[in-house]
Structure formats: C-alpha cells, structure tokens
PDB file of N, CA and C in Angstrom:
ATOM      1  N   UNK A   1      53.544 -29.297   8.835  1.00  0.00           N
ATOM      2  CA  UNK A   1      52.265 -28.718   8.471  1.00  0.00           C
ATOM      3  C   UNK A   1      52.420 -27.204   8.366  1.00  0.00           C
ATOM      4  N   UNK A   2      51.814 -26.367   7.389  1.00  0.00           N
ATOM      5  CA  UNK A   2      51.770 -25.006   7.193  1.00  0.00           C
ATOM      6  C   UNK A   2      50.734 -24.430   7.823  1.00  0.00           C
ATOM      7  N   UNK A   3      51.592 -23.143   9.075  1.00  0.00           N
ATOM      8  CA  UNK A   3      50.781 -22.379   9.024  1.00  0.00           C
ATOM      9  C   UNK A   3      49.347 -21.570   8.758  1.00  0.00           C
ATOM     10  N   UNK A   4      48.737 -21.144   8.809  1.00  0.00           N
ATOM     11  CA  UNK A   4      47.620 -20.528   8.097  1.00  0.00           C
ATOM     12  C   UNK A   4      47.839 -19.038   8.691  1.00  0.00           C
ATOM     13  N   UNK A   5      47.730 -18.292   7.690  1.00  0.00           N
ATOM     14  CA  UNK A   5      47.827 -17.057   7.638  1.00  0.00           C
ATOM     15  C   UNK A   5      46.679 -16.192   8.423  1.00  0.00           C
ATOM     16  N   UNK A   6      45.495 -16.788   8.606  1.00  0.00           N
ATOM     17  CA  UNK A   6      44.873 -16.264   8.878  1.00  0.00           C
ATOM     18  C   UNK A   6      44.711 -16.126  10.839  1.00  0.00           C
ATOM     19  N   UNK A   7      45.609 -16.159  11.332  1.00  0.00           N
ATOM     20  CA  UNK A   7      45.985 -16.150  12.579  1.00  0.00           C
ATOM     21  C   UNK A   7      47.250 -16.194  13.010  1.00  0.00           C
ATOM     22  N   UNK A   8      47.754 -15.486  14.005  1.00  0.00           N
ATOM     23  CA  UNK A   8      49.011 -15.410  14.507  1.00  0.00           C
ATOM     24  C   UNK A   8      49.321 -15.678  15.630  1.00  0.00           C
ATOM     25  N   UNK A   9      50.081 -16.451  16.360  1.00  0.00           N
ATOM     26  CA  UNK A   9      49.974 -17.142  17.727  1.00  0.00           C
ATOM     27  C   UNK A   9      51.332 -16.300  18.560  1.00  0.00           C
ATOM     28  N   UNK A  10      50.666 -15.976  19.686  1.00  0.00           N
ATOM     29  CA  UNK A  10      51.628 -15.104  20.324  1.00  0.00           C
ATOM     30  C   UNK A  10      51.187 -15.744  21.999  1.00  0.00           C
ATOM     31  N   UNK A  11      52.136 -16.506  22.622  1.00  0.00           N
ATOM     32  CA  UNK A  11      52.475 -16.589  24.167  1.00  0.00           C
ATOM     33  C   UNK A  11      51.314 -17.763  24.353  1.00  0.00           C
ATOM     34  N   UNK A  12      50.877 -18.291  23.439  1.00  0.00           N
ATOM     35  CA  UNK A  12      49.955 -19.613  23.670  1.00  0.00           C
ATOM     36  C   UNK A  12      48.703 -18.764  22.655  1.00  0.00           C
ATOM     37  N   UNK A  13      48.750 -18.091  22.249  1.00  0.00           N
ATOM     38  CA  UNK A  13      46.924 -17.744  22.360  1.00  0.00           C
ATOM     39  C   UNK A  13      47.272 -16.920  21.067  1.00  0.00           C
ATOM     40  N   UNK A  14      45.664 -16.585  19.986  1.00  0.00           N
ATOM     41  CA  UNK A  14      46.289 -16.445  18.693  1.00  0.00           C
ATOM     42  C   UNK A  14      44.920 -15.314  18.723  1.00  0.00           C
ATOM     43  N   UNK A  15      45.278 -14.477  17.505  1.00  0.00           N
ATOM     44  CA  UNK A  15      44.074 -13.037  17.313  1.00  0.00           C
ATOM     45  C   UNK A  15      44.189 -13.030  15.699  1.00  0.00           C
ATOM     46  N   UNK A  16      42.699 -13.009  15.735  1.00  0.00           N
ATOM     47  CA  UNK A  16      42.650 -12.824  14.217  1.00  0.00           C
ATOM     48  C   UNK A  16      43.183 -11.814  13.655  1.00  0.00           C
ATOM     49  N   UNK A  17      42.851 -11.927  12.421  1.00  0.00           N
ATOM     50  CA  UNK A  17      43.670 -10.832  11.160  1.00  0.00           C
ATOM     51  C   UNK A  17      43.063  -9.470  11.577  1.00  0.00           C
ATOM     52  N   UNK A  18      43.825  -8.625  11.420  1.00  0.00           N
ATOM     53  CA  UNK A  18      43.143  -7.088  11.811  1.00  0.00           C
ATOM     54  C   UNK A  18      43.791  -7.104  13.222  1.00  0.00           C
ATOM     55  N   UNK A  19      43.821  -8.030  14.314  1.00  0.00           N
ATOM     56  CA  UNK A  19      43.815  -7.145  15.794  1.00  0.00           C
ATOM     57  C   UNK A  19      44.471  -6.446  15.959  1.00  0.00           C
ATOM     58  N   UNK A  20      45.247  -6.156  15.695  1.00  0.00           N
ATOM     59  CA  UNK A  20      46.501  -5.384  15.757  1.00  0.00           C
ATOM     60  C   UNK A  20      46.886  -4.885  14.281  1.00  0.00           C
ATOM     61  N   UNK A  21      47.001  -3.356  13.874  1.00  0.00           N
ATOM     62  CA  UNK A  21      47.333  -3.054  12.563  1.00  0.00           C
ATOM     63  C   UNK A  21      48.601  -3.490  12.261  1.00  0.00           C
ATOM     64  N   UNK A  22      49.537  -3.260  12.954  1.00  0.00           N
ATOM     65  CA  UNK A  22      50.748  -3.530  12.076  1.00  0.00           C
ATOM     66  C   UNK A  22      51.227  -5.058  12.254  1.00  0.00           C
ATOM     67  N   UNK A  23      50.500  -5.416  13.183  1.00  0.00           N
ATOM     68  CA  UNK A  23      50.633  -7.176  12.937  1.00  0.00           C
ATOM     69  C   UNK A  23      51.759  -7.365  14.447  1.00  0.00           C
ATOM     70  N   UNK A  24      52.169  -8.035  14.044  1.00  0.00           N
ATOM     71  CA  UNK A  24      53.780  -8.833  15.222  1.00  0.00           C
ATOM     72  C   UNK A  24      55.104  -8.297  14.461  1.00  0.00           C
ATOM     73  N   UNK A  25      55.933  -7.594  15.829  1.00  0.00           N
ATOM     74  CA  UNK A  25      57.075  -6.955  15.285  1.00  0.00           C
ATOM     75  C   UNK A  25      57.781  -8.434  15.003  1.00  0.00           C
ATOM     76  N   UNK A  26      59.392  -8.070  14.716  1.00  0.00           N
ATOM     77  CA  UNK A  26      59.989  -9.611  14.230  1.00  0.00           C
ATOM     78  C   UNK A  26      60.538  -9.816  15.759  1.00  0.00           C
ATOM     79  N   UNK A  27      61.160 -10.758  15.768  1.00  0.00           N
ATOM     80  CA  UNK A  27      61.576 -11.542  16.457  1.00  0.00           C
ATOM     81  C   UNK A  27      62.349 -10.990  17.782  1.00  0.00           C
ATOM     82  N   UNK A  28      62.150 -11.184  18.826  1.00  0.00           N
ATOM     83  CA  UNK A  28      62.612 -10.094  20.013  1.00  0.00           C
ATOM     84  C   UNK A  28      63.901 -10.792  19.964  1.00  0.00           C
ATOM     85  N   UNK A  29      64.429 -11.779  19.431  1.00  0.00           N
ATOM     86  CA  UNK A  29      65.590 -12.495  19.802  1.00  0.00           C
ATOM     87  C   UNK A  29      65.796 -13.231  21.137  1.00  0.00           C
ATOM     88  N   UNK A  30      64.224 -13.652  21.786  1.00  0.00           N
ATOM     89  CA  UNK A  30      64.233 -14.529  22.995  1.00  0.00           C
ATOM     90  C   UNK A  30      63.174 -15.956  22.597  1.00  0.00           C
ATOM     91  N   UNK A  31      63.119 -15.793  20.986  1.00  0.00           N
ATOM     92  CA  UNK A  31      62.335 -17.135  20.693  1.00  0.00           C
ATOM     93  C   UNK A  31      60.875 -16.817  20.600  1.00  0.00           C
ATOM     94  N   UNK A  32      60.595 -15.064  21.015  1.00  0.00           N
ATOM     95  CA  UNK A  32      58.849 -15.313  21.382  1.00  0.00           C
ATOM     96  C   UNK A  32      58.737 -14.194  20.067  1.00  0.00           C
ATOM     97  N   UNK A  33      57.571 -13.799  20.616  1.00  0.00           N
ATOM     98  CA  UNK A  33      57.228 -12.452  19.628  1.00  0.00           C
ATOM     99  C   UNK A  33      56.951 -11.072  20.644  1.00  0.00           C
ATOM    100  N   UNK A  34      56.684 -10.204  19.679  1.00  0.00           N
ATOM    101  CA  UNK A  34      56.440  -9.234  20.824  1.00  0.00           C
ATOM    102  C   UNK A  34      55.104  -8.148  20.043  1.00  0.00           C
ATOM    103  N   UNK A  35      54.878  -7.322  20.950  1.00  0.00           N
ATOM    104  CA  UNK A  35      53.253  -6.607  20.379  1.00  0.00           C
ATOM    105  C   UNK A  35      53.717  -5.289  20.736  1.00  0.00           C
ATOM    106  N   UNK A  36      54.049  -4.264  20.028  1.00  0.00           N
ATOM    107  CA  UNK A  36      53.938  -3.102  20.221  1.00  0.00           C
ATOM    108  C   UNK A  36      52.922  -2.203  21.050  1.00  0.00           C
ATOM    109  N   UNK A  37      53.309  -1.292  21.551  1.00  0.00           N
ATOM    110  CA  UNK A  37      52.170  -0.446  22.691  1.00  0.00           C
ATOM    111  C   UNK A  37      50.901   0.370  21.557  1.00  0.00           C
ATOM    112  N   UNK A  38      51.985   0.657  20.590  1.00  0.00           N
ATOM    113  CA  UNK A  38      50.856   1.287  19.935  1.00  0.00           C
ATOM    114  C   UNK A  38      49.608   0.417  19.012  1.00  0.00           C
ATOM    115  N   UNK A  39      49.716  -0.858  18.688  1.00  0.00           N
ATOM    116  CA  UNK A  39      49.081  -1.833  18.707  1.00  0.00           C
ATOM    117  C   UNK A  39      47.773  -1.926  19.539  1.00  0.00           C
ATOM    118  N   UNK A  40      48.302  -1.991  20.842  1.00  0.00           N
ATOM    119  CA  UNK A  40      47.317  -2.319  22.027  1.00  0.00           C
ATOM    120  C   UNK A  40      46.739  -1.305  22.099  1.00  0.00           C
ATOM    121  N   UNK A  41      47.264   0.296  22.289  1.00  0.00           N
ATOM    122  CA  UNK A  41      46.411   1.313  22.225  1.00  0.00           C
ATOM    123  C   UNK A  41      45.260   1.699  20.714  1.00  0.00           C
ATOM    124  N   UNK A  42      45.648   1.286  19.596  1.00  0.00           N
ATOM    125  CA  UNK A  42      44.441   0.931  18.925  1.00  0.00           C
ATOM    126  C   UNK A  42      43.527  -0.034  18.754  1.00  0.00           C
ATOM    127  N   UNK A  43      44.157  -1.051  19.200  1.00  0.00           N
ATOM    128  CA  UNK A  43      42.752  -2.006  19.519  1.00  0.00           C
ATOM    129  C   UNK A  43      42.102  -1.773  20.410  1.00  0.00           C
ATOM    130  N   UNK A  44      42.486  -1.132  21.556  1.00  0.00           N
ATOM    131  CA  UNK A  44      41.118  -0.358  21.940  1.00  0.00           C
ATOM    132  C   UNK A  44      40.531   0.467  22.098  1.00  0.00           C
ATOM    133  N   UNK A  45      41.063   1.392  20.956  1.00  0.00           N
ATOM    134  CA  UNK A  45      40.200   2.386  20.343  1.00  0.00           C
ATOM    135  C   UNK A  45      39.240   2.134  19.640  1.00  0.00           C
ATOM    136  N   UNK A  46      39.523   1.111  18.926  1.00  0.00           N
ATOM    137  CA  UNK A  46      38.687   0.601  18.091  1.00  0.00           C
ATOM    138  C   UNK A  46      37.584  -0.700  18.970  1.00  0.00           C
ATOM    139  N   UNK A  47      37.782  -1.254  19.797  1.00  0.00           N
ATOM    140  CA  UNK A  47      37.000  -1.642  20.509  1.00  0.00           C
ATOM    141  C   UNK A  47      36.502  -1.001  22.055  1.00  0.00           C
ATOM    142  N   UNK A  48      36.931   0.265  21.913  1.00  0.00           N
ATOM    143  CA  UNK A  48      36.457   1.664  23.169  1.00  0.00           C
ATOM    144  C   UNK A  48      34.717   0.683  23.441  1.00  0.00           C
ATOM    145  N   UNK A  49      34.202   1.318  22.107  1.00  0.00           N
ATOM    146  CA  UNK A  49      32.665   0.805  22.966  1.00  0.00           C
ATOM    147  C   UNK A  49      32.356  -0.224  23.445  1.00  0.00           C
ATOM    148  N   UNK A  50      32.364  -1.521  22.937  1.00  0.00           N
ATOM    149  CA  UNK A  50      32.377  -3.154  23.118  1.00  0.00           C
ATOM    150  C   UNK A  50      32.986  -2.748  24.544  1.00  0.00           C
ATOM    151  N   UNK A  51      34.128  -2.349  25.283  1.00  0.00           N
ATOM    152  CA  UNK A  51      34.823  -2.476  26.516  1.00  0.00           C
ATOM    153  C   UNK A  51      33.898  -1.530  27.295  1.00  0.00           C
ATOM    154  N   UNK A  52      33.812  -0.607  26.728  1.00  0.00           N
ATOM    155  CA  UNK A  52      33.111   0.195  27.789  1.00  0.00           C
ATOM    156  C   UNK A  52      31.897  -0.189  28.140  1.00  0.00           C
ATOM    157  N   UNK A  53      31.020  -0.473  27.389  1.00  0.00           N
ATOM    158  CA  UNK A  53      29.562  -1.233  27.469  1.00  0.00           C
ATOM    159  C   UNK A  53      29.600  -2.678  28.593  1.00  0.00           C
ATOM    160  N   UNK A  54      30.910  -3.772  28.090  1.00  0.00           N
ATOM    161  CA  UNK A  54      30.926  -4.579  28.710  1.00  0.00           C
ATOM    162  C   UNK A  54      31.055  -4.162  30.522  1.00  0.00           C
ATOM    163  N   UNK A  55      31.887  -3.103  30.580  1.00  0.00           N
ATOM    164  CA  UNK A  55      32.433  -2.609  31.992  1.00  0.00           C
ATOM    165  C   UNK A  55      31.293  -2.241  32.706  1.00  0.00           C
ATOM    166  N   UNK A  56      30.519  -0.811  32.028  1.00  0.00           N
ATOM    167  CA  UNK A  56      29.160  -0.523  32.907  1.00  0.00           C
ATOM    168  C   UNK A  56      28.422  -1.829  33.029  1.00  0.00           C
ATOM    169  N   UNK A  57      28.354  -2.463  32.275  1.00  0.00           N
ATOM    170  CA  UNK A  57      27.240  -3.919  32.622  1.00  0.00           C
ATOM    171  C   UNK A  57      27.835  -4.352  33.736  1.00  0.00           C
ATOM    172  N   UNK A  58      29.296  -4.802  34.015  1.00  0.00           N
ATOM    173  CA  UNK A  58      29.304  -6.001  34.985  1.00  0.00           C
ATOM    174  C   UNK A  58      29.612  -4.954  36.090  1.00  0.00           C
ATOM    175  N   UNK A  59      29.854  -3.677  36.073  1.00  0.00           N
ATOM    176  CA  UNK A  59      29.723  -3.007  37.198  1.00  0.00           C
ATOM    177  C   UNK A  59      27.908  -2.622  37.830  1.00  0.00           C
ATOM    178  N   UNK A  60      27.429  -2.519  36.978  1.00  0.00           N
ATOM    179  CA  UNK A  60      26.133  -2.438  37.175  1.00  0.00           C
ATOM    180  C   UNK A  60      25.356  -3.927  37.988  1.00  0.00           C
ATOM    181  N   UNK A  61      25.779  -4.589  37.382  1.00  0.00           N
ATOM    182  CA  UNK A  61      25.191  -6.188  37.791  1.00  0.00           C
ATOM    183  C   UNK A  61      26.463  -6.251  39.274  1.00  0.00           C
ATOM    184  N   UNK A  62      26.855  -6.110  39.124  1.00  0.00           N
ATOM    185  CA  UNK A  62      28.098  -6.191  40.791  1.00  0.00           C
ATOM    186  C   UNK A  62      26.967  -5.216  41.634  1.00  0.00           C
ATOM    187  N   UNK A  63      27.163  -4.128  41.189  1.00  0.00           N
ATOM    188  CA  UNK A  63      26.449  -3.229  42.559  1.00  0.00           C
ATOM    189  C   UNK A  63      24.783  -3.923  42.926  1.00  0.00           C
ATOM    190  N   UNK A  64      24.454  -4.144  41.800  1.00  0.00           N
ATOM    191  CA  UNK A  64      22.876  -4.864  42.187  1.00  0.00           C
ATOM    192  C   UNK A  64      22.941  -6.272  42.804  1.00  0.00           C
ATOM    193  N   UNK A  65      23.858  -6.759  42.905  1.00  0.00           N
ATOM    194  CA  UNK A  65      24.134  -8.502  43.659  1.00  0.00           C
ATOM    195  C   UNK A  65      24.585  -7.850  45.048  1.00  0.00           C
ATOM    196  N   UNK A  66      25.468  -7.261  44.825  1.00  0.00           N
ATOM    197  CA  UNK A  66      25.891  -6.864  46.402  1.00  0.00           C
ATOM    198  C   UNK A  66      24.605  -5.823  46.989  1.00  0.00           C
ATOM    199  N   UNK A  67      23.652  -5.434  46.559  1.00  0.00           N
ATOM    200  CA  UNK A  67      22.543  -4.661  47.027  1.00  0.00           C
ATOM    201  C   UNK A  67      21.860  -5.679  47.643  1.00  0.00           C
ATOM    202  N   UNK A  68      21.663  -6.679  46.808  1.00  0.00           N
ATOM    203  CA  UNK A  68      20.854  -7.642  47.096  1.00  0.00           C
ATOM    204  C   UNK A  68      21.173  -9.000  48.310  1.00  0.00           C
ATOM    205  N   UNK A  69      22.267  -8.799  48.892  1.00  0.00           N
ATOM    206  CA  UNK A  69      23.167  -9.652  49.765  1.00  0.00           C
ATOM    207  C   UNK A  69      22.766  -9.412  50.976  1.00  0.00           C
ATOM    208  N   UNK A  70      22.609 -10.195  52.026  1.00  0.00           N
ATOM    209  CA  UNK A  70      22.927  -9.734  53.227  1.00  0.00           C
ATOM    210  C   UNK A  70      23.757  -9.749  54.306  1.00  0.00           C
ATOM    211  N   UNK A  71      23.973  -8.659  54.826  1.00  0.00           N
ATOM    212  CA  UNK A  71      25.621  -8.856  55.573  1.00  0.00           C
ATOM    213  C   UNK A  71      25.484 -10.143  56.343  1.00  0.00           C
ATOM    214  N   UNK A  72      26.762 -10.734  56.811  1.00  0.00           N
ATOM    215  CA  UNK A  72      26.630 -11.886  57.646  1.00  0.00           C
ATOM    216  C   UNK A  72      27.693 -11.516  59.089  1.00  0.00           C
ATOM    217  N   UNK A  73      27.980 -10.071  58.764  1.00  0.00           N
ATOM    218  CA  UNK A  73      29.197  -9.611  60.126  1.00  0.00           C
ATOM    219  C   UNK A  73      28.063  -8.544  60.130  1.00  0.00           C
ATOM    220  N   UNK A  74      28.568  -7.788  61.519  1.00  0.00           N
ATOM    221  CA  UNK A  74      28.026  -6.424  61.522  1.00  0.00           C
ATOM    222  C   UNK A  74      29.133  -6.400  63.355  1.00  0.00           C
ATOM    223  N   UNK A  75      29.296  -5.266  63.207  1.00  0.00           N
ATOM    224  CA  UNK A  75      30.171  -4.790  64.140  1.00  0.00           C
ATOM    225  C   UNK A  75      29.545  -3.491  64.671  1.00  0.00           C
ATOM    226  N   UNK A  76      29.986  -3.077  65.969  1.00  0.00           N
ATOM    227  CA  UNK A  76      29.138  -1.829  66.826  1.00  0.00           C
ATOM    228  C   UNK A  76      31.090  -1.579  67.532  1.00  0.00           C
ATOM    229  N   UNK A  77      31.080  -0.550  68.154  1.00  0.00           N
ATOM    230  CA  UNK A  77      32.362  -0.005  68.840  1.00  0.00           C
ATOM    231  C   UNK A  77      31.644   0.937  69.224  1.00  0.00           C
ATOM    232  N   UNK A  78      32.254   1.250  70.886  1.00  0.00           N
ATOM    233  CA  UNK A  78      31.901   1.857  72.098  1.00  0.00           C
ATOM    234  C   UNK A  78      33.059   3.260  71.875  1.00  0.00           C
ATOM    235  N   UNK A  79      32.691   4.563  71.881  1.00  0.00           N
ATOM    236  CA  UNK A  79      34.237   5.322  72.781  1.00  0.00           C
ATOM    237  C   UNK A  79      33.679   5.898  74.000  1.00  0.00           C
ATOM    238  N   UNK A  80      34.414   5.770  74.864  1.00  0.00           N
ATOM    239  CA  UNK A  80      34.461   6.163  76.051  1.00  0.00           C
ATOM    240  C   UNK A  80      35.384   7.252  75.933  1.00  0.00           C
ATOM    241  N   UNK A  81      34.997   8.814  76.265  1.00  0.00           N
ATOM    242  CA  UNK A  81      35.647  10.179  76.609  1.00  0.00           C
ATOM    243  C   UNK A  81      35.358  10.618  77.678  1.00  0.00           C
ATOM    244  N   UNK A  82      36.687  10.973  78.333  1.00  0.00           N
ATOM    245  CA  UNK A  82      36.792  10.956  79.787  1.00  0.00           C
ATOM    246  C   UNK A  82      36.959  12.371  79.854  1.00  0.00           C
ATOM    247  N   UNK A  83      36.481  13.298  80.063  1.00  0.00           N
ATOM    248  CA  UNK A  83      36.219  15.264  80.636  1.00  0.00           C
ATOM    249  C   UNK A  83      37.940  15.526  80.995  1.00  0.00           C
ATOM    250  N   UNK A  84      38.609  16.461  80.699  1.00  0.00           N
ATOM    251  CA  UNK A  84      39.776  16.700  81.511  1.00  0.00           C
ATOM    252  C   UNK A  84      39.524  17.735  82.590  1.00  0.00           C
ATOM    253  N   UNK A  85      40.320  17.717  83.861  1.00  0.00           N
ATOM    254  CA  UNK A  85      39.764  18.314  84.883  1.00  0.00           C
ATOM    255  C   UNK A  85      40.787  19.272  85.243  1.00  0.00           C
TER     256      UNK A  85
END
C-alpha cells in the first residue's frame, strides 16, 4: 500500500504537512528518522501563542484547584532555646 504524502510518521506518531519547514532529514542510518533542532525551534515560534495561552490556562486552573483544597496534614514544631550562662 502507498504512502500518502500528506503525513509523515516519525517514532510511532505522524504531523501534518507544514510542522516542521524543512520536513524529515534523511535517514540517520539507525532505521528511524530524525527532526532537526531548528525545526522544533520554529514550530514553536509559530505556535508561541497557542502554547503560551494553553500554559497560563492550566497554570491558572492549577493554582485555583489547589486554592480550593483543603489541607489534610498540618504540622506545628516546638524550639526550645536554652540562655548560655
């Protein structure tokens, strides 16, 4: 069966056309493929906002669940300071 061009499968898992500009280097010579750094650093340049938006949200929703929690430990500690004579 042929391929379809319109996806590229790398380590189990496949990204549409565009994710990466220059695509998949050739062949690392270990059977797999490989993804250049500069690849990864423009895809998320180009998805900067989508990530950043997603991040403040689930950091935002984290701090408001844990606001909303109530402890189930709570701890107290004694010091005892003894005067030198």
């Amino acid at each position: 069966m042929a391929q379809s061009n319109s996806s590229v499968g790398i380590s189990g898992g496949t990204f549409p056309d565009g994710a990466f500009e220059s695509g998949v280097s050739p062949d690392d010579g270990q059977g797999g493929t490989t993804i250049e750094l500069r690849d990864i650093i423009a895809f998320i340049r180009r998805r900067f906002l989508t990530l950043s938006v997603t991040t403040i949200v689930a950091l935002v929703l984290s701090v408001i669940a844990l606001s909303q929690i109530t402890p189930r430990y709570e701890a107290t500690s004694t010091v005892l300071l003894e005067a030198r004579q």
